[in-house]
N, C-alpha and C. Protein backbone atom coordinates (compact mmCIF):
# COMPACT_ATOMS: atom_id res chain seq x y z
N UNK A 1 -20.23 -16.09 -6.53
CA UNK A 1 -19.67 -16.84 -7.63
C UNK A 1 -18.89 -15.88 -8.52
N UNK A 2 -17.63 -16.14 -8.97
CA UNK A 2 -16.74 -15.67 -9.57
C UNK A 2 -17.45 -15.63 -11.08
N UNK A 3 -17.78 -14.26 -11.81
CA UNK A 3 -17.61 -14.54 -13.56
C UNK A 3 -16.82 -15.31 -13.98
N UNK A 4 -17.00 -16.10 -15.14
CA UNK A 4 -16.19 -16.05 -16.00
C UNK A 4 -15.07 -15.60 -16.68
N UNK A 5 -15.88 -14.39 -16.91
CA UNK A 5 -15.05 -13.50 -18.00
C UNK A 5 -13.90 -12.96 -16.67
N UNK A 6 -13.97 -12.71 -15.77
CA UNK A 6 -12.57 -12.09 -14.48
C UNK A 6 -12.03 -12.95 -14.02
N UNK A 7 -12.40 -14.43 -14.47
CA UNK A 7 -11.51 -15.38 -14.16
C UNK A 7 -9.71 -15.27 -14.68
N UNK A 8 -9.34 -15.08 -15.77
CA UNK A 8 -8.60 -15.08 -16.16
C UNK A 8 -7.25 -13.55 -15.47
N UNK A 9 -8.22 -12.64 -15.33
CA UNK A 9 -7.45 -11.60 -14.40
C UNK A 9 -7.39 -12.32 -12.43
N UNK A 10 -7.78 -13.07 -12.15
CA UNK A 10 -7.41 -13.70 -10.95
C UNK A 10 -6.54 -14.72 -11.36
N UNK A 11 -6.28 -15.31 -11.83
CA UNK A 11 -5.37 -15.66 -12.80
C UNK A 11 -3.83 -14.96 -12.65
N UNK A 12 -3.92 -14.14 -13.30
CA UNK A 12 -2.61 -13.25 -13.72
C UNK A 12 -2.15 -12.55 -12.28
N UNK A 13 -3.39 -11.74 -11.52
CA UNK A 13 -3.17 -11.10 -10.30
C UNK A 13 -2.94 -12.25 -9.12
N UNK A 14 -2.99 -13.30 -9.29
CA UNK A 14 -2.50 -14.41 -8.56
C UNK A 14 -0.76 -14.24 -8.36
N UNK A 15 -0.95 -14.61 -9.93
CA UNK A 15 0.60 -15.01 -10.02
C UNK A 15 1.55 -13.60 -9.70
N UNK A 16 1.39 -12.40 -10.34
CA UNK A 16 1.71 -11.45 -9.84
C UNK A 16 2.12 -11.20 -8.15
N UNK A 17 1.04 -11.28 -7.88
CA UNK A 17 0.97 -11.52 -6.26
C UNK A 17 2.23 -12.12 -5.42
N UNK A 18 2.39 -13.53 -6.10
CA UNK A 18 2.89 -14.51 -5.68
C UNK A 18 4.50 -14.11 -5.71
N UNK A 19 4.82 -13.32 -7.23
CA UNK A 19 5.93 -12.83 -7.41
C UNK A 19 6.21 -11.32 -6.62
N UNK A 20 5.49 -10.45 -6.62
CA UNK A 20 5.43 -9.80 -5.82
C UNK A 20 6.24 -9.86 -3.89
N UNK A 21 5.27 -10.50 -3.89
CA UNK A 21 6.04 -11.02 -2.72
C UNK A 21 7.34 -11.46 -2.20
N UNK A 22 7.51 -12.39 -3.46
CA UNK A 22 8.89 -12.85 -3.67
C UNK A 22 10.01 -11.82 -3.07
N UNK A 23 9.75 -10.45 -4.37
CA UNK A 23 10.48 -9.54 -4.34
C UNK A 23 10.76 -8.49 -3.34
N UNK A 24 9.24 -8.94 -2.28
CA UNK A 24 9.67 -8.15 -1.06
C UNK A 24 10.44 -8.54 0.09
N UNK A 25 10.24 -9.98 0.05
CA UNK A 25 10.82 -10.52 0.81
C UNK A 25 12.48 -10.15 0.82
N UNK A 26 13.13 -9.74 -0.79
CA UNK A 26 14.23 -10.10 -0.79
C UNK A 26 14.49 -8.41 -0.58
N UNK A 27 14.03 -7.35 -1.13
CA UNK A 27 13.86 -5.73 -0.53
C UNK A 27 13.88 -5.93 0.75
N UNK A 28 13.23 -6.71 2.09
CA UNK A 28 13.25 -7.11 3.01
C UNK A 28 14.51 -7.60 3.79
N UNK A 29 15.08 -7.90 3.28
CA UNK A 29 16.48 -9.02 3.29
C UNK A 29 17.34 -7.48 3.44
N UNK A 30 17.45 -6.83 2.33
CA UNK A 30 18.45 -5.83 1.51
C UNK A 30 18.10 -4.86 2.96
N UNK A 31 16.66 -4.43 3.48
CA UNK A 31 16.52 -3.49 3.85
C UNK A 31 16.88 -3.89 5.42
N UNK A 32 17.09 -4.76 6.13
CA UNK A 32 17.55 -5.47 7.01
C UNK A 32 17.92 -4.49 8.36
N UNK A 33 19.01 -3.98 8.23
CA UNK A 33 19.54 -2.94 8.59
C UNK A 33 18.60 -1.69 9.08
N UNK A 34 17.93 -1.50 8.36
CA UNK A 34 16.67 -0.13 8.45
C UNK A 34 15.86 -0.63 9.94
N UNK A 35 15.50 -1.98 9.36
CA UNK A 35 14.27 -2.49 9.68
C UNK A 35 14.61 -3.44 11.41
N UNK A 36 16.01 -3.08 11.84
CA UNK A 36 16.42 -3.54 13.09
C UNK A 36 16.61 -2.32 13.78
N UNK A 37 16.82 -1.48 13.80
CA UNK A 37 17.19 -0.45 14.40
C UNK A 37 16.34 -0.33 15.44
N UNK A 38 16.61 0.37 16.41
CA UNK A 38 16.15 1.06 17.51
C UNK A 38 14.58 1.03 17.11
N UNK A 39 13.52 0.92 18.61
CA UNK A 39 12.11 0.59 18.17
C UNK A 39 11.62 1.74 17.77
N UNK A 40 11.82 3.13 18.01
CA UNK A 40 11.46 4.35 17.21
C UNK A 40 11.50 4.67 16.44
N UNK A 41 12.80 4.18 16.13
CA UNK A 41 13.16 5.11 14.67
C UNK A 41 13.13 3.74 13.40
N UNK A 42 13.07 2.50 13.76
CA UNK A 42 12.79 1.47 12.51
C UNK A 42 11.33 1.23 12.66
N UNK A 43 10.77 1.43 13.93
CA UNK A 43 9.13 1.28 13.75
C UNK A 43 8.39 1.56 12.49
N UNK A 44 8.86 2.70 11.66
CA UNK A 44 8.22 3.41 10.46
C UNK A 44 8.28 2.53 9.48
N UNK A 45 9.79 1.59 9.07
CA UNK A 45 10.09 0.68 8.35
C UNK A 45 9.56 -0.44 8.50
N UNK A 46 9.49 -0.80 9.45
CA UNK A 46 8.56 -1.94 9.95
C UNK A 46 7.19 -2.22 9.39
N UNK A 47 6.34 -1.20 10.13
CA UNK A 47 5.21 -0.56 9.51
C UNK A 47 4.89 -0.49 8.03
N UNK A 48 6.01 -0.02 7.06
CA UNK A 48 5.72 -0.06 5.81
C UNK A 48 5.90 -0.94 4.92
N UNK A 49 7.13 -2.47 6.13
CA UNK A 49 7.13 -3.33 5.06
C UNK A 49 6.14 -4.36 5.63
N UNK A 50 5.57 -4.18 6.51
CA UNK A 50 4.37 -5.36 7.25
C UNK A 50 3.28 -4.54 5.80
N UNK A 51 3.29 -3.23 6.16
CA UNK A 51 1.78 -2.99 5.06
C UNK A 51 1.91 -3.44 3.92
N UNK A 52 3.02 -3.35 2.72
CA UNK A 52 3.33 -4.00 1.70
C UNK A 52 3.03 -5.22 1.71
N UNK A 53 3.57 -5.93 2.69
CA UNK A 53 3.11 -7.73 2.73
C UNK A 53 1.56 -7.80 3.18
N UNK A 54 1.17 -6.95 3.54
CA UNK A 54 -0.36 -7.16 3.99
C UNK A 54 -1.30 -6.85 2.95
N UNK A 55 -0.48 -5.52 1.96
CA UNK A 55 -1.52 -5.97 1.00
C UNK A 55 -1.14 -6.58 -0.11
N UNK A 56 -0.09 -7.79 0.08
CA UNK A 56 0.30 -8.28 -1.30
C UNK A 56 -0.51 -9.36 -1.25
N UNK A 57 -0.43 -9.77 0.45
CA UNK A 57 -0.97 -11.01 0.85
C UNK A 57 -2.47 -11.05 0.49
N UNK A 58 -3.06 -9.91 0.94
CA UNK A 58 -4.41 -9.71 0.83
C UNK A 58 -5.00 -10.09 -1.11
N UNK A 59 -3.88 -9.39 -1.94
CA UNK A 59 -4.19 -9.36 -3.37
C UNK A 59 -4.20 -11.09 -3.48
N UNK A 60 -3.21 -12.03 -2.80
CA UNK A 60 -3.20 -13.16 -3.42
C UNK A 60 -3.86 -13.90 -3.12
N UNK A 61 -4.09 -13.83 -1.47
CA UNK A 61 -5.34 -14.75 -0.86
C UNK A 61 -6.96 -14.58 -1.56
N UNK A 62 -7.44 -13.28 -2.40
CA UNK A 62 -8.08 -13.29 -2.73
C UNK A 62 -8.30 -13.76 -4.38
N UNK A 63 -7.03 -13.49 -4.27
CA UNK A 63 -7.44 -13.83 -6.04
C UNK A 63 -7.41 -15.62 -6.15
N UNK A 64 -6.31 -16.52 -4.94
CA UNK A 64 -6.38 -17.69 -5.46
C UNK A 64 -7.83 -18.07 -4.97
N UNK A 65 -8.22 -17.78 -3.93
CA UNK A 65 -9.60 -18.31 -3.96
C UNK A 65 -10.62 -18.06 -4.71
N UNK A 66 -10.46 -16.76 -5.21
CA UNK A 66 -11.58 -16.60 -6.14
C UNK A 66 -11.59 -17.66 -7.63
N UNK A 67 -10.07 -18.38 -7.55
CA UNK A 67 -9.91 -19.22 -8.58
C UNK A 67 -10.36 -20.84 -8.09
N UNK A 68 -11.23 -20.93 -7.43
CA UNK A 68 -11.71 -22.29 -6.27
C UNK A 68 -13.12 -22.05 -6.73
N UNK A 69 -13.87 -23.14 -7.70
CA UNK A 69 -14.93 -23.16 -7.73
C UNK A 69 -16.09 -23.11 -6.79
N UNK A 70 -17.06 -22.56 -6.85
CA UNK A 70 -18.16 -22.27 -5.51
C UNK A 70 -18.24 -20.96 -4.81
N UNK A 71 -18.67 -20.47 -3.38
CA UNK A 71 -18.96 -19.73 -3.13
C UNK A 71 -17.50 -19.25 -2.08
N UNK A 72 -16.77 -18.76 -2.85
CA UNK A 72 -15.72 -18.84 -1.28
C UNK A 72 -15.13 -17.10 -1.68
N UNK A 73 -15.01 -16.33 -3.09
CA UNK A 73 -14.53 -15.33 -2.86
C UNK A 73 -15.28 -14.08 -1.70
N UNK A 74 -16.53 -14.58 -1.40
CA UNK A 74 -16.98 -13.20 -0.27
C UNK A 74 -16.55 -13.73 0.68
N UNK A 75 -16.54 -14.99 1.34
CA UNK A 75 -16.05 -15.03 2.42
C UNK A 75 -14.81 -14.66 2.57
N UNK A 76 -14.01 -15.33 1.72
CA UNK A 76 -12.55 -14.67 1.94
C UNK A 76 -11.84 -13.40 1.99
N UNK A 77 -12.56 -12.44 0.90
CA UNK A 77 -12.97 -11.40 1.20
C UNK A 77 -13.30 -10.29 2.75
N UNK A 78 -14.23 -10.72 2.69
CA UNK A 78 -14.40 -10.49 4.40
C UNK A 78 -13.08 -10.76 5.01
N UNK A 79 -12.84 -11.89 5.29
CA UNK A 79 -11.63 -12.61 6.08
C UNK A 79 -10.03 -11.60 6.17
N UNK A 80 -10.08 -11.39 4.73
CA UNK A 80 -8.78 -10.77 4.57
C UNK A 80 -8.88 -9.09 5.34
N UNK A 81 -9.98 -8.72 4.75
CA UNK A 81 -10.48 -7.16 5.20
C UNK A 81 -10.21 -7.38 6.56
N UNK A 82 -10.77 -8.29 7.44
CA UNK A 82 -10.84 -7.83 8.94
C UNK A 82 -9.40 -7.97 9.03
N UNK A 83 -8.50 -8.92 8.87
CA UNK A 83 -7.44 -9.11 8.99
C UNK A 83 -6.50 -8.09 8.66
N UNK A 84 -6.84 -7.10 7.42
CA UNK A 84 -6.19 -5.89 7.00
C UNK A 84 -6.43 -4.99 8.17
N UNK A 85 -7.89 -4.60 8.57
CA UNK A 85 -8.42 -3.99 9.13
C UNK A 85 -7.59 -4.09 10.92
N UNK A 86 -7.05 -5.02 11.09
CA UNK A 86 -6.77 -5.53 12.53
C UNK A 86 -4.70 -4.97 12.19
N UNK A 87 -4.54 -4.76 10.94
CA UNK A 87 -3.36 -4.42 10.54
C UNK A 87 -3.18 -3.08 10.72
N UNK A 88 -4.32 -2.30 10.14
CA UNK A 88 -4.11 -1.06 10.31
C UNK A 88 -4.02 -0.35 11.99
N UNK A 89 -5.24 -0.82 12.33
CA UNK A 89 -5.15 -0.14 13.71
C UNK A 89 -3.82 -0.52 14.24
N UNK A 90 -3.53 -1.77 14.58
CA UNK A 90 -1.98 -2.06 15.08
C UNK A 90 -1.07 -1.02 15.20
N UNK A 91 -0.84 -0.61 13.90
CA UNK A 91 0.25 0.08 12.93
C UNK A 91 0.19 1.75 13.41
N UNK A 92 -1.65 1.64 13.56
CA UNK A 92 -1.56 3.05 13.90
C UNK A 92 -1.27 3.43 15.66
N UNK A 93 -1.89 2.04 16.22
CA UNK A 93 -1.84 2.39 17.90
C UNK A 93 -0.06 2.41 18.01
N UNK A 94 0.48 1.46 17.07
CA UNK A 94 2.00 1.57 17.08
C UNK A 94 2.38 3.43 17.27
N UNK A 95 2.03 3.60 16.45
CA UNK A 95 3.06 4.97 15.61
C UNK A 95 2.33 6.22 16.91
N UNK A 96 1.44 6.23 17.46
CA UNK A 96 0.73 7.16 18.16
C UNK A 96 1.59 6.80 19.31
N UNK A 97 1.99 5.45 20.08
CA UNK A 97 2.69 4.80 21.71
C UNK A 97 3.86 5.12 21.21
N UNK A 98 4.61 5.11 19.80
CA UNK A 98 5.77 5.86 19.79
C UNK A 98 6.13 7.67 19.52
N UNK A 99 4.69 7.81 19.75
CA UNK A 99 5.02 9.58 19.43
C UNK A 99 5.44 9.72 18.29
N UNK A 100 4.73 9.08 17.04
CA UNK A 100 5.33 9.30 15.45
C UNK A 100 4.36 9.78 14.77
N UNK A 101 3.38 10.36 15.37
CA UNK A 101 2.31 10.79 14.61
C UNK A 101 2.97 12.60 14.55
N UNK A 102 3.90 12.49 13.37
CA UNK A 102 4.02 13.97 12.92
C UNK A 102 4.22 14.10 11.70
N UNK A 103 4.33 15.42 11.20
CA UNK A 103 4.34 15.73 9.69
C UNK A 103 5.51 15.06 8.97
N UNK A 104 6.52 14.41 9.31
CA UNK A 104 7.36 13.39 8.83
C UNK A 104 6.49 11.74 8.44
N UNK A 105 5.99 11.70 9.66
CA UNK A 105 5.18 10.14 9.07
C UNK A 105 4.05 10.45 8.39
N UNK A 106 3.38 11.67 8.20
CA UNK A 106 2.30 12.00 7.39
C UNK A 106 2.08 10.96 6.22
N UNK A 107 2.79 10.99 5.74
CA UNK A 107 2.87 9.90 4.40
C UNK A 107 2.26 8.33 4.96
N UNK A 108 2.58 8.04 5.67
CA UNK A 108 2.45 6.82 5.91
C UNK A 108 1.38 6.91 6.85
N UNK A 109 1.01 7.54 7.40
CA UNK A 109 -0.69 7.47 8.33
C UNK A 109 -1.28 7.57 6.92
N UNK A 110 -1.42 8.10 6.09
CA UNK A 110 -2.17 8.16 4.85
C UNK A 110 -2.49 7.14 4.08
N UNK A 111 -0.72 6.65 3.78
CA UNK A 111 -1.32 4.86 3.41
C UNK A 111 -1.68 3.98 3.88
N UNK A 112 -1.80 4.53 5.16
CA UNK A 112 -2.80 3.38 6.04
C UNK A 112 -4.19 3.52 5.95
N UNK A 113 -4.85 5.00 6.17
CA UNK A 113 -5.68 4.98 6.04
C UNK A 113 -5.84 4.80 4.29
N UNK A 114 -5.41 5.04 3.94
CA UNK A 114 -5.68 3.98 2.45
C UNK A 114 -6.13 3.14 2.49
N UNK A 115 -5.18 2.00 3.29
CA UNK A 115 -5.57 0.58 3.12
C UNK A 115 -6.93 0.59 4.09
N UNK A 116 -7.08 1.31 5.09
CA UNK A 116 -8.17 1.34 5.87
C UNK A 116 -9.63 1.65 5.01
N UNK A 117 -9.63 2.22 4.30
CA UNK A 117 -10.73 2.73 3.27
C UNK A 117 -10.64 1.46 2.32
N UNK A 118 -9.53 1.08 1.60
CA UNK A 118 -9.87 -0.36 0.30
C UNK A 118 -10.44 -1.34 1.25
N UNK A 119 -10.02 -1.86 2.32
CA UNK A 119 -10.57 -2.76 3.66
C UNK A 119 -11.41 -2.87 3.51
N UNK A 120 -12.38 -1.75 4.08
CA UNK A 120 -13.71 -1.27 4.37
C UNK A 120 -14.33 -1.63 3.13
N UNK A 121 -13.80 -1.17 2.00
CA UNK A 121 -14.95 -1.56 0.86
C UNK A 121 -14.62 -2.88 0.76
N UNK A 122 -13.60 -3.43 1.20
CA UNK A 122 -13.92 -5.18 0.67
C UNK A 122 -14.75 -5.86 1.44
N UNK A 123 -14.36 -5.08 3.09
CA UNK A 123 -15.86 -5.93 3.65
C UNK A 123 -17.04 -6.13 3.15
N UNK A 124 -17.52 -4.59 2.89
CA UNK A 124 -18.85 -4.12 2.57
C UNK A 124 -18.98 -5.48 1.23
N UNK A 125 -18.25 -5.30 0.50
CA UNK A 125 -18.20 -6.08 -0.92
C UNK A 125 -18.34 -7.61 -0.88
N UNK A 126 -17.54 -8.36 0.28
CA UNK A 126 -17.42 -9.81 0.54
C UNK A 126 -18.82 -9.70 1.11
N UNK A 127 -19.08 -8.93 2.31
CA UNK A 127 -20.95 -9.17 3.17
C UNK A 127 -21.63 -8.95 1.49
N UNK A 128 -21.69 -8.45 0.82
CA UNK A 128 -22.43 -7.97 -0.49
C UNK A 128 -22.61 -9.43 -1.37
N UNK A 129 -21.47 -10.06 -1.27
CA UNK A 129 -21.28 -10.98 -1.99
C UNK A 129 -22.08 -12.46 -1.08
N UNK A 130 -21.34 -12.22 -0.21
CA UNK A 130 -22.17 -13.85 0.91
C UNK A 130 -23.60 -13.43 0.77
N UNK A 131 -24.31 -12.63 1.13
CA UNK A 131 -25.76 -12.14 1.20
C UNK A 131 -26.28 -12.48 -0.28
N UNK A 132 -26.05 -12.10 -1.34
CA UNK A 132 -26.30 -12.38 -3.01
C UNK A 132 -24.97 -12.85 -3.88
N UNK A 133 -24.83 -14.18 -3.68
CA UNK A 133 -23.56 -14.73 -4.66
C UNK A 133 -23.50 -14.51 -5.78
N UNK A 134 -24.60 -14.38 -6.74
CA UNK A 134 -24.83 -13.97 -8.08
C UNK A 134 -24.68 -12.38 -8.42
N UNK A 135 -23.95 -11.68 -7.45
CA UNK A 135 -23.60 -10.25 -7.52
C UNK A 135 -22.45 -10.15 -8.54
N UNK A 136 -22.51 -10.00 -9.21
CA UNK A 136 -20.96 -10.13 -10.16
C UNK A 136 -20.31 -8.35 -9.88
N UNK A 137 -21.54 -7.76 -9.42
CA UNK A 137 -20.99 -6.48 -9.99
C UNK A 137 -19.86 -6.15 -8.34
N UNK A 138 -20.32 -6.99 -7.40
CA UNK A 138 -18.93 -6.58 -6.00
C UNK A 138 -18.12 -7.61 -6.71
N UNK A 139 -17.98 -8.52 -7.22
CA UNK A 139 -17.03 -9.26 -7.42
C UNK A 139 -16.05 -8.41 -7.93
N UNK A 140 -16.85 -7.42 -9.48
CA UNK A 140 -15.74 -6.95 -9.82
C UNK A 140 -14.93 -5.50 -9.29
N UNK A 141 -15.96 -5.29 -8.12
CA UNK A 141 -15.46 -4.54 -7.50
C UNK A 141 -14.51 -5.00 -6.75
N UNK A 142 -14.09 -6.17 -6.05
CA UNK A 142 -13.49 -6.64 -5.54
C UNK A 142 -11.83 -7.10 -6.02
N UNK A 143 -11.97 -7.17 -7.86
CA UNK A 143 -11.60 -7.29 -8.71
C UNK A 143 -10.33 -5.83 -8.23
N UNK A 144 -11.37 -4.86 -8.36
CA UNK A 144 -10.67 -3.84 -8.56
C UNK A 144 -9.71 -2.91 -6.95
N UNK A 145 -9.93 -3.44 -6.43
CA UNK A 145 -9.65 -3.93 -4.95
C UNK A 145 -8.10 -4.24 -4.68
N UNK A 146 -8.24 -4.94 -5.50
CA UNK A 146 -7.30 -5.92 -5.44
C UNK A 146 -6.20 -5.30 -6.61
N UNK A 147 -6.24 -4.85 -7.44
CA UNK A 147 -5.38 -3.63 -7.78
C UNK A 147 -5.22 -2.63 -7.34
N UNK A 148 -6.27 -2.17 -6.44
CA UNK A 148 -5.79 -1.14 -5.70
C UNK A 148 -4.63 -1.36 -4.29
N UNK A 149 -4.93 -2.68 -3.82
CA UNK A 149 -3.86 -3.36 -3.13
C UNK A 149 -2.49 -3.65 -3.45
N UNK A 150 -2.75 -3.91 -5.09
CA UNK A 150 -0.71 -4.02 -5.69
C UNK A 150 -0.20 -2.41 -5.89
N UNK A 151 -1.39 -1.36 -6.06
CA UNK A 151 -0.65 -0.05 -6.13
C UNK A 151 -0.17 0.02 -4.69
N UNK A 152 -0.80 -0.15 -3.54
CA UNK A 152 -0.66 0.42 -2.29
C UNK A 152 0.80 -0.61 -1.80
N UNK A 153 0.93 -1.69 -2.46
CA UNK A 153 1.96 -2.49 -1.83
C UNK A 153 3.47 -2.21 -2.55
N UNK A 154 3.27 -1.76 -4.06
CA UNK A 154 4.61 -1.21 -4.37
C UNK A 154 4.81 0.06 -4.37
N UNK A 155 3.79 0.72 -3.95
CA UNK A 155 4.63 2.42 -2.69
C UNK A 155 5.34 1.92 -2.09
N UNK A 156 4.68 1.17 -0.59
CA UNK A 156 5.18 0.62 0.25
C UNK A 156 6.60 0.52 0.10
N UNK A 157 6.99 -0.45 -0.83
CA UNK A 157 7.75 -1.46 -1.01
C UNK A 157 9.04 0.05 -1.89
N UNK A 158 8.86 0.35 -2.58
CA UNK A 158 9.25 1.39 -2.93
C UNK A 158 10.34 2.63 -2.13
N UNK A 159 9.29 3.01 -1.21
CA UNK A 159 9.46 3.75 0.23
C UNK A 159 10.66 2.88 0.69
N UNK A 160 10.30 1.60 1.18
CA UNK A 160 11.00 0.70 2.45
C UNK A 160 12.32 0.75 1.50
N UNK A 161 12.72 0.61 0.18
CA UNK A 161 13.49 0.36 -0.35
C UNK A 161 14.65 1.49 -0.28
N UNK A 162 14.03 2.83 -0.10
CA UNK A 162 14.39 4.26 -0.25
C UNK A 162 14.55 5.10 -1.86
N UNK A 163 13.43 4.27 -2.55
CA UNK A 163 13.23 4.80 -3.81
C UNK A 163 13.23 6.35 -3.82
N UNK A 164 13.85 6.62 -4.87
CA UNK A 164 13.60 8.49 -4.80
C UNK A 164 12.09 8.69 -5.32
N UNK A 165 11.94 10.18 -4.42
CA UNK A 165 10.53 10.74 -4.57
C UNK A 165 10.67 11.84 -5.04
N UNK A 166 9.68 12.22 -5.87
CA UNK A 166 9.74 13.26 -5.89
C UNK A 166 8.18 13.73 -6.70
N UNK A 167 8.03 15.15 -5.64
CA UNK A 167 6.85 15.73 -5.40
C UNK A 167 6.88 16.66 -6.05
N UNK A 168 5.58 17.30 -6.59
CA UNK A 168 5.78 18.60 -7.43
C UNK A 168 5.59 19.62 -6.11
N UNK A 169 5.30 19.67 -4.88
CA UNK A 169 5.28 20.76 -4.27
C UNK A 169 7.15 21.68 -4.64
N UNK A 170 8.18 19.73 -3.77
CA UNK A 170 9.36 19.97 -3.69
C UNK A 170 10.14 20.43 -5.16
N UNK A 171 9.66 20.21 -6.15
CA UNK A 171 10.06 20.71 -7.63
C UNK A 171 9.65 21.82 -8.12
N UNK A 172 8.00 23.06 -7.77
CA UNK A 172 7.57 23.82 -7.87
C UNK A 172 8.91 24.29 -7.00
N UNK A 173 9.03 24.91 -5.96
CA UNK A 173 9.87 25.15 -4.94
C UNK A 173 11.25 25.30 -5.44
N UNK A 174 12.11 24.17 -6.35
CA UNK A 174 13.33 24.39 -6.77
C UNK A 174 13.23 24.79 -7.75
N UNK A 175 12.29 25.09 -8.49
CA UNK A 175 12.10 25.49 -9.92
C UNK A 175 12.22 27.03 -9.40
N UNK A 176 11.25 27.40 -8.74
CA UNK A 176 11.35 29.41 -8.21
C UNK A 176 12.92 29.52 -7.78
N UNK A 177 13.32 28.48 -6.84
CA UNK A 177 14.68 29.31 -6.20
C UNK A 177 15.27 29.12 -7.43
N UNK A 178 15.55 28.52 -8.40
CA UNK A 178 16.74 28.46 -9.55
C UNK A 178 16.52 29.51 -10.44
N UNK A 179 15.26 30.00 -10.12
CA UNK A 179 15.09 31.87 -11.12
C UNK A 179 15.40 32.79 -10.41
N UNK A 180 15.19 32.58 -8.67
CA UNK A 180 15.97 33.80 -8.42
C UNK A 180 17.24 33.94 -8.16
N UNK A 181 17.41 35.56 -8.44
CA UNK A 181 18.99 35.58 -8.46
C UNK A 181 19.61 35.03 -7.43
N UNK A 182 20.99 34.69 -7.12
CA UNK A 182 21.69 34.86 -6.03
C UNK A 182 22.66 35.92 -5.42
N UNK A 183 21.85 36.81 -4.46
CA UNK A 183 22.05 37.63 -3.95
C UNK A 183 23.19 37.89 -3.18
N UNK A 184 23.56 36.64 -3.25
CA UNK A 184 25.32 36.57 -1.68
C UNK A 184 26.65 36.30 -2.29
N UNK A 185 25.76 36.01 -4.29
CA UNK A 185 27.03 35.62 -5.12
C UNK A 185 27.64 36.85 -5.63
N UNK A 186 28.57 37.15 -5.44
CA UNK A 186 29.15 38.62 -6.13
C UNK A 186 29.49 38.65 -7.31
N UNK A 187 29.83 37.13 -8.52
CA UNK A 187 29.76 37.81 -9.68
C UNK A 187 27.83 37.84 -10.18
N UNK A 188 27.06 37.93 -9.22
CA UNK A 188 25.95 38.43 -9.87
C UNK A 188 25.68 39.88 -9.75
N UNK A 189 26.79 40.73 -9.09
CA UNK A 189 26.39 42.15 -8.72
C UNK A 189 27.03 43.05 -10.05
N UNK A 190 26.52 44.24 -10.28
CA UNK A 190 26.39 44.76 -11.19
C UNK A 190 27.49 45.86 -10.91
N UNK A 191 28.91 45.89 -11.67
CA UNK A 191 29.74 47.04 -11.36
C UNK A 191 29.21 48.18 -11.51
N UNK A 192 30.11 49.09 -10.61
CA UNK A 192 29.45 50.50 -10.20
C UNK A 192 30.27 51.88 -10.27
């Protein structure tokens, strides 16, 4: 049984959801091009905009049911997890039959196993919940789940889009070369 008081955030993370989606669909549209290409080299795109929709889908299917009086957010719960869960492996037996498991897709085996780890706790959380309905405290774990699903879906979505990144390894790195001198430039040499 859903609290009360987190009713109103299933609520909002509903609608979110709902819009969410919207917007990938149409990033989807835009990204078109990426996402046809050759099965190797758009597989990655593929991959990252199926995961985005998988966990937008996942955020909304759970939150509208949790807005359905009675006992239905653990089951659904569960439901979505295996379904995530049946997403990930896919994605990963994908990327391994295309020989993409290298330090380029690193990023993205990661957000899978991301979503593979939030999964896992929603199972654990929905079985938590069907077993003792009066658990409020997986609910709101479940709660929190489910934000961890809209962070993991606008990376995604982000990525697929070709949002700029930027890492402090790659900024530590340009920060040193821009102090040292340049050695091949000749007005840095010192007349003699």
């Amino acid at each position: 049984m859903v609290p009360e008081s987190i009713h109103e955030f299933f609520v909002a993370s509903g609608g979110a959801a709902g819009a969410l989606i919207g917007l990938l669909f149409v990033t989807i549209s835009v990204s078109f091009e990426r996402l046809a290409r050759a099965e190797t080299e758009g597989q990655v795109y593929r991959i990252r905009a199926s995961a985005a929709l998988t966990a937008f889908i996942n955020a909304l299917t759970v939150s509208l049911f949790a807005l359905i009086p009675g006992h239905k957010i653990g089951v659904t719960a569960v439901t979505v997890a295996a379904v995530g869960l049946t997403f990930v492996a896919a994605s990963l037996l994908s990327l391994i039959r295309l020989r993409q498991m290298r330090w380029s897709t690193l990023r993205d085996v990661l957000f899978l196993l991301g979503l593979l780890v939030t999964f896992v706790f929603q199972l654990v959380q929905g079985a938590m919940i069907i077993a003792r309905p009066a658990d409020s405290g997986a609910v709101n774990t479940i709660a929190i789940l489910v934000v961890i699903c809209f962070l993991i879906g606008i990376s995604r979505s982000w990525e697929l889009i070709g949002g700029p990144a930027i890492g402090i390894r790659e900024e530590v790195r340009a920060l040193v070369r821009s102090q040292e001198p340049d050695t091949h430039n000749p007005e840095n040499e010192e007349p003699t």
